[in-house]
PDB file of N, CA and C in Angstrom:
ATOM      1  N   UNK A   1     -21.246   7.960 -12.792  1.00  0.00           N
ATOM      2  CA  UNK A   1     -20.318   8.007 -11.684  1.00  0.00           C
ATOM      3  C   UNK A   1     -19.159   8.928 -12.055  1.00  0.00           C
ATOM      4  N   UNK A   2     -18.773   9.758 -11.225  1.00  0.00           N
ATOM      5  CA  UNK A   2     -17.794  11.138 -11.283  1.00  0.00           C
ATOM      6  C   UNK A   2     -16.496   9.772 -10.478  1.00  0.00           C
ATOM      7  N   UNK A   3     -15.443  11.144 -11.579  1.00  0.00           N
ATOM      8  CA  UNK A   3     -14.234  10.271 -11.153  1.00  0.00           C
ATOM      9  C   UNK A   3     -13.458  11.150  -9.693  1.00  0.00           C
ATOM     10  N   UNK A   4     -12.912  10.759  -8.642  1.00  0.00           N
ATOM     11  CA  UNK A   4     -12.749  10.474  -7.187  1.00  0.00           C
ATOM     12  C   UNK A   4     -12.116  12.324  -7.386  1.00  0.00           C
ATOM     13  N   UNK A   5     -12.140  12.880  -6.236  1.00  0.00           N
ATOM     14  CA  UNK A   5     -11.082  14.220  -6.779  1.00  0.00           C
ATOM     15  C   UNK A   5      -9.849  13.636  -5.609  1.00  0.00           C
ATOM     16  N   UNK A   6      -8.933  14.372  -6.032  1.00  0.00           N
ATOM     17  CA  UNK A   6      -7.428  14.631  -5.046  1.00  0.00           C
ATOM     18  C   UNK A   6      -8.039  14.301  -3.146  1.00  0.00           C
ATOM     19  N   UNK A   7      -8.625  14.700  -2.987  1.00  0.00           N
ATOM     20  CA  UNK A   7      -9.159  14.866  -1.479  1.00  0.00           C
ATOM     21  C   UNK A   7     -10.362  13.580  -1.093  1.00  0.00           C
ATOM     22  N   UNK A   8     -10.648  12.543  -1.881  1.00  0.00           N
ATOM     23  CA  UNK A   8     -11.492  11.802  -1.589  1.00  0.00           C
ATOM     24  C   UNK A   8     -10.396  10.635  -1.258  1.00  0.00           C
ATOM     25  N   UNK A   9     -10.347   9.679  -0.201  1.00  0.00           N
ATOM     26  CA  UNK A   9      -9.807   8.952   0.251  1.00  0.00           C
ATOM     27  C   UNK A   9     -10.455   8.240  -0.778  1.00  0.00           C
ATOM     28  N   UNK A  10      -8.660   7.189  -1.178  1.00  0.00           N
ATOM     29  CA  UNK A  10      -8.782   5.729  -2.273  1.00  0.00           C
ATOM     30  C   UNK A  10      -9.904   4.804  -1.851  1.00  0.00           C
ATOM     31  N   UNK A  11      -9.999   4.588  -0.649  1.00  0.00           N
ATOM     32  CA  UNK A  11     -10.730   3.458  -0.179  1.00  0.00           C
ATOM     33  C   UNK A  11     -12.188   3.542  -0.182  1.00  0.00           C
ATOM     34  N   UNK A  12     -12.931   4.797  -0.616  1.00  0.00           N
ATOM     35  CA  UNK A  12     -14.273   5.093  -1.163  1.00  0.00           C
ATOM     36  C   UNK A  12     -14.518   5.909  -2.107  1.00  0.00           C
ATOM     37  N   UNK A  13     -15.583   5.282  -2.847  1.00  0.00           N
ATOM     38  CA  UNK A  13     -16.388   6.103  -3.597  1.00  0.00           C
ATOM     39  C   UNK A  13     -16.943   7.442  -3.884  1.00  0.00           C
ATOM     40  N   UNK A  14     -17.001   8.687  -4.535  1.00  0.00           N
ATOM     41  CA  UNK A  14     -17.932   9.435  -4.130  1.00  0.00           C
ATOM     42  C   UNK A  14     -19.291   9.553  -3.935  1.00  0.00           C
ATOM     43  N   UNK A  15     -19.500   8.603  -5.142  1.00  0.00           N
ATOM     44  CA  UNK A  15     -21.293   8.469  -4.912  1.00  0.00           C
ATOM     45  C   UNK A  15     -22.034   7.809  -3.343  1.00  0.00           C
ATOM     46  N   UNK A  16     -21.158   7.497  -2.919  1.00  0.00           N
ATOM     47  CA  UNK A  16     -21.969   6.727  -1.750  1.00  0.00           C
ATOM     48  C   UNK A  16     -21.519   6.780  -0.749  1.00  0.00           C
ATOM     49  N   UNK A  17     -20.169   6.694  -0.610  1.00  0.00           N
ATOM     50  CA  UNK A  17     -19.226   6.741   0.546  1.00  0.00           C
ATOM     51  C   UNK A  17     -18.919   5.779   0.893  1.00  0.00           C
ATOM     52  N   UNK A  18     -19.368   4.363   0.511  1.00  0.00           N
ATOM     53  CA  UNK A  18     -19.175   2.845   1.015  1.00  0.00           C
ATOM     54  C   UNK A  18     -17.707   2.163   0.435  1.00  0.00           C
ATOM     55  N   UNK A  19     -16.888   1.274   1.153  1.00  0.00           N
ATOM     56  CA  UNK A  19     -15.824   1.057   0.736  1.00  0.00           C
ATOM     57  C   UNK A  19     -16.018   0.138  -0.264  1.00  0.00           C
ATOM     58  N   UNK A  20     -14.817   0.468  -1.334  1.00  0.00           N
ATOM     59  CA  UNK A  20     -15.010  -0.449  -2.107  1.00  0.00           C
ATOM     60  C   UNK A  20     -13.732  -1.910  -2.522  1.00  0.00           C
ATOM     61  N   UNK A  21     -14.332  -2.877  -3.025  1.00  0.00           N
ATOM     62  CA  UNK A  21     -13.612  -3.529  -3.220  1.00  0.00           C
ATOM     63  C   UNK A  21     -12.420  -3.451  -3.524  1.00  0.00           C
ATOM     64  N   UNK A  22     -11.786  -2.658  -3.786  1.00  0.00           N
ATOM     65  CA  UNK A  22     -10.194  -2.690  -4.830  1.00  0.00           C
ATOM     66  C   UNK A  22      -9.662  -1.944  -3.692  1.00  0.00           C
ATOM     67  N   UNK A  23      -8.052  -2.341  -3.054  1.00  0.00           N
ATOM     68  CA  UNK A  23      -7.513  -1.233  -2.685  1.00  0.00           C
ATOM     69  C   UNK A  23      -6.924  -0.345  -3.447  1.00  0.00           C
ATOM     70  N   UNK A  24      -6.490   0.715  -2.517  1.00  0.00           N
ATOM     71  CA  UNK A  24      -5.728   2.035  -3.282  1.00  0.00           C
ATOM     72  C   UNK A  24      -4.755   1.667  -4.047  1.00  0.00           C
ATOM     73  N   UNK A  25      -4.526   2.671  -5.195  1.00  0.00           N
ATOM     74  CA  UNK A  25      -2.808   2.482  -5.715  1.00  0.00           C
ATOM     75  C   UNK A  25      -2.073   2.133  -4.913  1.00  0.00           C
ATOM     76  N   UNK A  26      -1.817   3.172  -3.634  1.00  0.00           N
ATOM     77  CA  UNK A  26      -0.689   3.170  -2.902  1.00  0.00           C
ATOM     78  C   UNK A  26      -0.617   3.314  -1.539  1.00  0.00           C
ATOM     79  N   UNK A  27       0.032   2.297  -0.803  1.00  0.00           N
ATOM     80  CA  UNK A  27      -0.196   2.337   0.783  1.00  0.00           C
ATOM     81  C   UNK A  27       1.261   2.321   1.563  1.00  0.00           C
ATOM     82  N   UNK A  28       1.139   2.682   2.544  1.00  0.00           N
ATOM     83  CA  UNK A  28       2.265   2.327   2.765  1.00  0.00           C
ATOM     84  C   UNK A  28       2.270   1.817   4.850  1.00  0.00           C
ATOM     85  N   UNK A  29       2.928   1.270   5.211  1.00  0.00           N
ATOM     86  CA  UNK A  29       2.586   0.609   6.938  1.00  0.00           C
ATOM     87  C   UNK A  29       3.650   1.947   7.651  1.00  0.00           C
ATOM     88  N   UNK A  30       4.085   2.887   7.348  1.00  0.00           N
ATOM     89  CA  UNK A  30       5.038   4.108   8.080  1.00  0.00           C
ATOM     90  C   UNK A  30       4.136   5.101   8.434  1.00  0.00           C
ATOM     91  N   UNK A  31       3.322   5.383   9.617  1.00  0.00           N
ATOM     92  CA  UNK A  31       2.641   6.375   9.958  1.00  0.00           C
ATOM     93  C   UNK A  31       3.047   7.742   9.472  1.00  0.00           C
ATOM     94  N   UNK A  32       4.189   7.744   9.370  1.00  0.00           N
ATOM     95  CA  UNK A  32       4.971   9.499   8.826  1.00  0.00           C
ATOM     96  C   UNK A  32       4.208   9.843   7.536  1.00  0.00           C
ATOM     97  N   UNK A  33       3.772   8.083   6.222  1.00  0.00           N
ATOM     98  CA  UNK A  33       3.832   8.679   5.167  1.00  0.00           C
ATOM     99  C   UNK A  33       2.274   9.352   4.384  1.00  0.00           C
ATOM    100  N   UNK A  34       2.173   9.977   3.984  1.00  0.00           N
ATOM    101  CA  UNK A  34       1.286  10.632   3.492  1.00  0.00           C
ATOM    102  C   UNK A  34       0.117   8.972   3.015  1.00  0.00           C
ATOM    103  N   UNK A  35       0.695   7.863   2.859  1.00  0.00           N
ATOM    104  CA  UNK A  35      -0.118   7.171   2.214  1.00  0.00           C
ATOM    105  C   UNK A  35      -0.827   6.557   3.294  1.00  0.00           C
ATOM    106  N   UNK A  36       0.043   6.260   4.330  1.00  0.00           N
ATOM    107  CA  UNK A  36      -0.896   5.313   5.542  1.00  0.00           C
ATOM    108  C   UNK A  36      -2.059   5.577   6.054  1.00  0.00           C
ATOM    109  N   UNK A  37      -2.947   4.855   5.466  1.00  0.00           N
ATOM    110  CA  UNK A  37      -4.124   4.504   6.297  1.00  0.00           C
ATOM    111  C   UNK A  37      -4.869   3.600   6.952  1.00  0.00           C
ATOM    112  N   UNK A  38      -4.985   3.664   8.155  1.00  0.00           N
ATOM    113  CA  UNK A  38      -4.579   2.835   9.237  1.00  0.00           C
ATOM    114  C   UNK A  38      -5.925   1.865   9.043  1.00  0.00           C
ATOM    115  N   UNK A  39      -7.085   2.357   8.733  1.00  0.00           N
ATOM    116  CA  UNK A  39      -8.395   1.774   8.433  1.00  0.00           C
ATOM    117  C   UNK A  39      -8.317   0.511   7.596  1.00  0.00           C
ATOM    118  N   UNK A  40      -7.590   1.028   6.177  1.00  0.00           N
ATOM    119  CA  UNK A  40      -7.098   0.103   5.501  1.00  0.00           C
ATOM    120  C   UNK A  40      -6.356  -1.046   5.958  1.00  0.00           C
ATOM    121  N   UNK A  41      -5.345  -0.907   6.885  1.00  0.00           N
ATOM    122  CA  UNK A  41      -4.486  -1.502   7.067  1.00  0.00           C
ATOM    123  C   UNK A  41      -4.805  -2.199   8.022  1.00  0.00           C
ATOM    124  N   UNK A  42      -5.856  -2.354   9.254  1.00  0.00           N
ATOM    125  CA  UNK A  42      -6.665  -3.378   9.995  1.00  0.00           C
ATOM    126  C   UNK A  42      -7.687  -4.401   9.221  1.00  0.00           C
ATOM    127  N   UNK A  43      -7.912  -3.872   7.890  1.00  0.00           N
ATOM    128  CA  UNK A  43      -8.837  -4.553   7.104  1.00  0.00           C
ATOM    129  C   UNK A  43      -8.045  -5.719   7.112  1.00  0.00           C
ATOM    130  N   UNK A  44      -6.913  -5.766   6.459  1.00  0.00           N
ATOM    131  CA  UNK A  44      -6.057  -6.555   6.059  1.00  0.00           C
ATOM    132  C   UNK A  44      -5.970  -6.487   4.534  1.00  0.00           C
ATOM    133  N   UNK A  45      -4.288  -6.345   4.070  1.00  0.00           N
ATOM    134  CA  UNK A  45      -4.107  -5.685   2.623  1.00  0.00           C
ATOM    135  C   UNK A  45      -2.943  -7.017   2.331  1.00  0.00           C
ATOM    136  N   UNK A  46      -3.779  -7.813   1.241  1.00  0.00           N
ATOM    137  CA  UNK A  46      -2.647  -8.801   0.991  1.00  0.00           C
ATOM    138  C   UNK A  46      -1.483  -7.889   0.089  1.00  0.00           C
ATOM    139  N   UNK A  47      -0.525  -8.827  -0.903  1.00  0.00           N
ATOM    140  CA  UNK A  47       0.287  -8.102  -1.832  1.00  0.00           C
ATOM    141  C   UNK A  47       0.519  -9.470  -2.881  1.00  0.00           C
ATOM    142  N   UNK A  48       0.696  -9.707  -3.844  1.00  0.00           N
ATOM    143  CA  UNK A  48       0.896 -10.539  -4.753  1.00  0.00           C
ATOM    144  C   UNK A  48       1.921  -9.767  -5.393  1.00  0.00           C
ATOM    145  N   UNK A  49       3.165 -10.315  -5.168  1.00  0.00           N
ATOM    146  CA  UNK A  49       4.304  -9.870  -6.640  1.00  0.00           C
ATOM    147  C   UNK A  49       4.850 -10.484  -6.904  1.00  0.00           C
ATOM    148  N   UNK A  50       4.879 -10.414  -8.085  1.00  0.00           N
ATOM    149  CA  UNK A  50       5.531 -11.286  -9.547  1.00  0.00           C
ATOM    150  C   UNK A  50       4.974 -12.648  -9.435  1.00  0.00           C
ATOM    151  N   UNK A  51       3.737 -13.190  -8.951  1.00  0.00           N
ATOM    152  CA  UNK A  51       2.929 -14.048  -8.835  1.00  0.00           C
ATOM    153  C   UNK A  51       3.629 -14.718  -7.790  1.00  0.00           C
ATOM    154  N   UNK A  52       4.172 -14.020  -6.292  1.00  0.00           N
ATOM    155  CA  UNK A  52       4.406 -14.644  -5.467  1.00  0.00           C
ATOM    156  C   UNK A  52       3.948 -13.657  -4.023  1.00  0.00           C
ATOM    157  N   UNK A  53       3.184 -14.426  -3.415  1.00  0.00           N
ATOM    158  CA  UNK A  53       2.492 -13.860  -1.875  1.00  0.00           C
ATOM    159  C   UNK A  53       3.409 -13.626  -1.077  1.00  0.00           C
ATOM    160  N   UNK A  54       3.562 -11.721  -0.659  1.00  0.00           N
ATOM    161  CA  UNK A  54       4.704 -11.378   0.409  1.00  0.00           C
ATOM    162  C   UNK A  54       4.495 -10.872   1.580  1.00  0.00           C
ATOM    163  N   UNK A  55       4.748 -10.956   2.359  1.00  0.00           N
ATOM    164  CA  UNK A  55       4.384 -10.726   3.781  1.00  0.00           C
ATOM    165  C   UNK A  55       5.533  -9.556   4.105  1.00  0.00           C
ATOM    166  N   UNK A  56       6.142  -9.124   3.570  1.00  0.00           N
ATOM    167  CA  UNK A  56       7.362  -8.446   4.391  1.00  0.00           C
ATOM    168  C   UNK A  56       7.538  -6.802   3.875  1.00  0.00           C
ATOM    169  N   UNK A  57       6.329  -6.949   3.203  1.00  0.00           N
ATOM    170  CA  UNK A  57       6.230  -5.477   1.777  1.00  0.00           C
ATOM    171  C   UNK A  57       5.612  -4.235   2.787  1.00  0.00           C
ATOM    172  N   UNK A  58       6.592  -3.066   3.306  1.00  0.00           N
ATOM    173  CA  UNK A  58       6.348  -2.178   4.104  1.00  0.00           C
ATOM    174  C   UNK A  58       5.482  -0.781   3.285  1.00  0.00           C
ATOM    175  N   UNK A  59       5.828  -0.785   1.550  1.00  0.00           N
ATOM    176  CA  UNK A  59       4.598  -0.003   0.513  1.00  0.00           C
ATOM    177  C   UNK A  59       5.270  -0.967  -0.672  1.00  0.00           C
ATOM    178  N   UNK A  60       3.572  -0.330  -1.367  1.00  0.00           N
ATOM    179  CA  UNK A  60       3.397  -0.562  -2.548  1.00  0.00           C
ATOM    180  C   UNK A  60       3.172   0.530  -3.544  1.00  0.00           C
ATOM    181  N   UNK A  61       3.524   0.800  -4.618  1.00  0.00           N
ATOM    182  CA  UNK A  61       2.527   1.431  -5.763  1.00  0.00           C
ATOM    183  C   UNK A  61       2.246   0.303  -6.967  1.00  0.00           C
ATOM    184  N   UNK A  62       1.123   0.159  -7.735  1.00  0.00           N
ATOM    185  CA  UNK A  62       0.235  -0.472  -8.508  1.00  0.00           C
ATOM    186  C   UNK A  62       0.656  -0.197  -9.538  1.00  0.00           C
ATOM    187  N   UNK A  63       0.563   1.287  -9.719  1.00  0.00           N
ATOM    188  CA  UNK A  63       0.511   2.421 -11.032  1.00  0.00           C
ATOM    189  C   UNK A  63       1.876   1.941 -11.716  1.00  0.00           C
ATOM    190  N   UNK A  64       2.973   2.059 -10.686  1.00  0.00           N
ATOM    191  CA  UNK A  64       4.533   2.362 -10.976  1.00  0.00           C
ATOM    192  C   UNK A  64       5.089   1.483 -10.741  1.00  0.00           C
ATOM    193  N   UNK A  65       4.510   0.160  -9.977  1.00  0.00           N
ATOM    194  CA  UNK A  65       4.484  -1.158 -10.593  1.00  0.00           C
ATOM    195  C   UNK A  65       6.273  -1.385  -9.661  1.00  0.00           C
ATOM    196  N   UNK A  66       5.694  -1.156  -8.208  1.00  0.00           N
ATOM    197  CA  UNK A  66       7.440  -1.275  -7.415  1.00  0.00           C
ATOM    198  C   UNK A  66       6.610  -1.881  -5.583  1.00  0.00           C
ATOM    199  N   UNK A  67       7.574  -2.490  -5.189  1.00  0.00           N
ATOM    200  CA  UNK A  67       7.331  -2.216  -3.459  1.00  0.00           C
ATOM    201  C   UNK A  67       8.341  -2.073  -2.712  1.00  0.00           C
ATOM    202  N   UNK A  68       8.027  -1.627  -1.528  1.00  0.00           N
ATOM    203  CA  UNK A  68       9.417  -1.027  -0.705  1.00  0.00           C
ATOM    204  C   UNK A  68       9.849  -2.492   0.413  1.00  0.00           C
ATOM    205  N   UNK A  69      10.598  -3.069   0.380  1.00  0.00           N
ATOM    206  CA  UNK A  69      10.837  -4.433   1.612  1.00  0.00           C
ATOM    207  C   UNK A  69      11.611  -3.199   2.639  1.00  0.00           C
ATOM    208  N   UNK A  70      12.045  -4.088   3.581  1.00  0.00           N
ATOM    209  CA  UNK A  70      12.958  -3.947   4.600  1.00  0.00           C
ATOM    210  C   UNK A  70      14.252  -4.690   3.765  1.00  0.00           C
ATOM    211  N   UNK A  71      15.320  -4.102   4.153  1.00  0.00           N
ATOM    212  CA  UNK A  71      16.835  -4.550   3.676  1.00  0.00           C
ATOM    213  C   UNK A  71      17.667  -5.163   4.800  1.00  0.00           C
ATOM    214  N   UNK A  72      17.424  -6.547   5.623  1.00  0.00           N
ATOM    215  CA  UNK A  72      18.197  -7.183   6.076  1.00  0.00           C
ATOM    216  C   UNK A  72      17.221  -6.322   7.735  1.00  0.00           C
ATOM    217  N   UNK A  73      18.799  -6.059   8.660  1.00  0.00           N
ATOM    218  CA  UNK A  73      18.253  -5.951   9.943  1.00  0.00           C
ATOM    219  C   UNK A  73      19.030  -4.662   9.967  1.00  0.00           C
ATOM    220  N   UNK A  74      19.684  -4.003   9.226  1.00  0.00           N
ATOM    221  CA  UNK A  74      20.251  -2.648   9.185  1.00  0.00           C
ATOM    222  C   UNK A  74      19.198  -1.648   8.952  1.00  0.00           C
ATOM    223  N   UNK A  75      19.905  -0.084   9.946  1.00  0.00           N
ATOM    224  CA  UNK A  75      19.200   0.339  10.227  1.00  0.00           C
ATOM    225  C   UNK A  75      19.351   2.001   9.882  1.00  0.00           C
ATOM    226  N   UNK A  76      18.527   3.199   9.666  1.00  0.00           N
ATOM    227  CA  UNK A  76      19.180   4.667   8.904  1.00  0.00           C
ATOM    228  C   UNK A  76      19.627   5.060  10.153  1.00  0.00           C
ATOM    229  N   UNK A  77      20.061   6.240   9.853  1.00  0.00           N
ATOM    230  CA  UNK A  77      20.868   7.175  10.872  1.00  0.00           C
ATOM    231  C   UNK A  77      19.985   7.796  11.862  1.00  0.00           C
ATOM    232  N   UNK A  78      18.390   7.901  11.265  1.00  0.00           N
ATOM    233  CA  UNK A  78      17.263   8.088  12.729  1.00  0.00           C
ATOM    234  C   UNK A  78      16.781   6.864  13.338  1.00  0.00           C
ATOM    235  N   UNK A  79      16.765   5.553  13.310  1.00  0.00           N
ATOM    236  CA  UNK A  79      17.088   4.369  14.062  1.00  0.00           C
ATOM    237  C   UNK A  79      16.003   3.532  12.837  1.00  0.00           C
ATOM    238  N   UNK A  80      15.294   4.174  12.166  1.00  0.00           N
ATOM    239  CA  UNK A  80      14.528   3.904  10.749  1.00  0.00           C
ATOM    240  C   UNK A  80      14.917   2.442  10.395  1.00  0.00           C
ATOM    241  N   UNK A  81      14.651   1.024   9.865  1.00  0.00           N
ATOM    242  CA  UNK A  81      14.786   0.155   9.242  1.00  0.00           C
ATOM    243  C   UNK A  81      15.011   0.705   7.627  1.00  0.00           C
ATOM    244  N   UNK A  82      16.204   0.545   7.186  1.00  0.00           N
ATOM    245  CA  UNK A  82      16.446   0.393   5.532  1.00  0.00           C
ATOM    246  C   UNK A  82      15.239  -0.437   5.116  1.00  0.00           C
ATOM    247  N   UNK A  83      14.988   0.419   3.876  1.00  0.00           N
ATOM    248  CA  UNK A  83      14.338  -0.294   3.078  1.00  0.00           C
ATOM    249  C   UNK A  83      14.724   0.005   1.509  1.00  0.00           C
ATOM    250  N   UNK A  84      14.351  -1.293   0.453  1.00  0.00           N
ATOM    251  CA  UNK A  84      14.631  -1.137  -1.028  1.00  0.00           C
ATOM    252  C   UNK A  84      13.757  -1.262  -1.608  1.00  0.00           C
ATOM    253  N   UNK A  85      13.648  -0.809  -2.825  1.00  0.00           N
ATOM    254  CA  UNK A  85      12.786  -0.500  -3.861  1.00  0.00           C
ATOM    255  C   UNK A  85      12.527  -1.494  -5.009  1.00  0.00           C
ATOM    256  N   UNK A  86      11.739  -2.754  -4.991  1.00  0.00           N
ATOM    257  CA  UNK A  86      11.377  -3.824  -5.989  1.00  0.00           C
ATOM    258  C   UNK A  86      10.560  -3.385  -6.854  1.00  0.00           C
ATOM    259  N   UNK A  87      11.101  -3.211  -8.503  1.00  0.00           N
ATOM    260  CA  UNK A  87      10.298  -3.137  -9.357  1.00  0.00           C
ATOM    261  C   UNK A  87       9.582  -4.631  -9.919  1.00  0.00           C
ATOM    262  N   UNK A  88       8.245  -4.609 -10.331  1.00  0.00           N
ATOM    263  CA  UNK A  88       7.701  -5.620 -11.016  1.00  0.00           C
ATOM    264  C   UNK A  88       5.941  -5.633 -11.030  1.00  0.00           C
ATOM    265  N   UNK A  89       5.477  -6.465 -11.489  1.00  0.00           N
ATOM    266  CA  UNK A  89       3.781  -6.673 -11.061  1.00  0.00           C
ATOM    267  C   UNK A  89       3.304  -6.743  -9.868  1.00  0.00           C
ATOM    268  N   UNK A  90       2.352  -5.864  -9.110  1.00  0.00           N
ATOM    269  CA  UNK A  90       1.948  -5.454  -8.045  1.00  0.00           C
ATOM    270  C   UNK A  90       0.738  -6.234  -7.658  1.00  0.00           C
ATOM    271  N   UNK A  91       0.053  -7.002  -7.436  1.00  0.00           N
ATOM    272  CA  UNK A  91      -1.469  -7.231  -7.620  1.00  0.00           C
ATOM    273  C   UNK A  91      -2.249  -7.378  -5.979  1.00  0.00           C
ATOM    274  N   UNK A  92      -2.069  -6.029  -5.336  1.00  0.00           N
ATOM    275  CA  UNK A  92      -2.824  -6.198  -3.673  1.00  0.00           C
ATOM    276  C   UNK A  92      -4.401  -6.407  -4.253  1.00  0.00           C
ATOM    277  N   UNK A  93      -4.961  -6.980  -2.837  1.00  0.00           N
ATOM    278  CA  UNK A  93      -6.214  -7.567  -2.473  1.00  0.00           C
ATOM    279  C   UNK A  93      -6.315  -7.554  -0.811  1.00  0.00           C
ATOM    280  N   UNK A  94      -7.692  -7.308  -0.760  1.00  0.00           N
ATOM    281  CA  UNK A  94      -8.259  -7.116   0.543  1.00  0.00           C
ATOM    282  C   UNK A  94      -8.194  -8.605   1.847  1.00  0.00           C
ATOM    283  N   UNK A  95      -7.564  -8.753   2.518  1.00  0.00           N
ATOM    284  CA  UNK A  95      -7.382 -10.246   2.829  1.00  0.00           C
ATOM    285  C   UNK A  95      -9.156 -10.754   3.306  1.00  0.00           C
ATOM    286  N   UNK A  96      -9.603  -9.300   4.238  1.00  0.00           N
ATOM    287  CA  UNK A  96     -10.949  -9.920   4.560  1.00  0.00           C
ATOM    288  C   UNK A  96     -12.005  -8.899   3.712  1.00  0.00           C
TER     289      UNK A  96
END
């Protein structure tokens, strides 16, 4: 098995094309960002951090071991929801 190149979407294989169990490093729920993928994200993408189940986690990275929340009900200067940057243990899973 060849390892994935730059251009093969996280969520499959090359040898086969079938999805595989593990999600991607990195996702994120902001259509703007290079990571969102929407396929993924109807699957349903749990999040486990710091051995506690979060519902409110808008990205993740695995690798770099952080997720992005929402910060209260404040909002950026393009009408954007703030968000902050939690470092710690990452551990997503596929809900279905």
């Amino acid at each position: 098995m060849t390892a994935p190149d730059d251009n093969t979407p996280a969520s499959t294989t090359p040898s086969d094309g079938l999805p595989t169990d593990a999600p991607p490093d990195r996702l994120s729920n902001d259509p703007r960002s290079k990571y969102h993928d929407e396929t993924l994200l109807e699957r349903g993408i749990g999040i486990r951090f710091n051995g506690e189940e979060r519902h409110n986690v808008e990205e993740y990275c695995v690798s770099e071991g952080w997720i992005r929340v929402q910060a209260g009900r404040a909002l950026d200067r393009h009408g954007q929801p703030m968000t902050m940057k939690i470092r710690g243990k990452v551990e997503p899973w596929f809900r279905t």
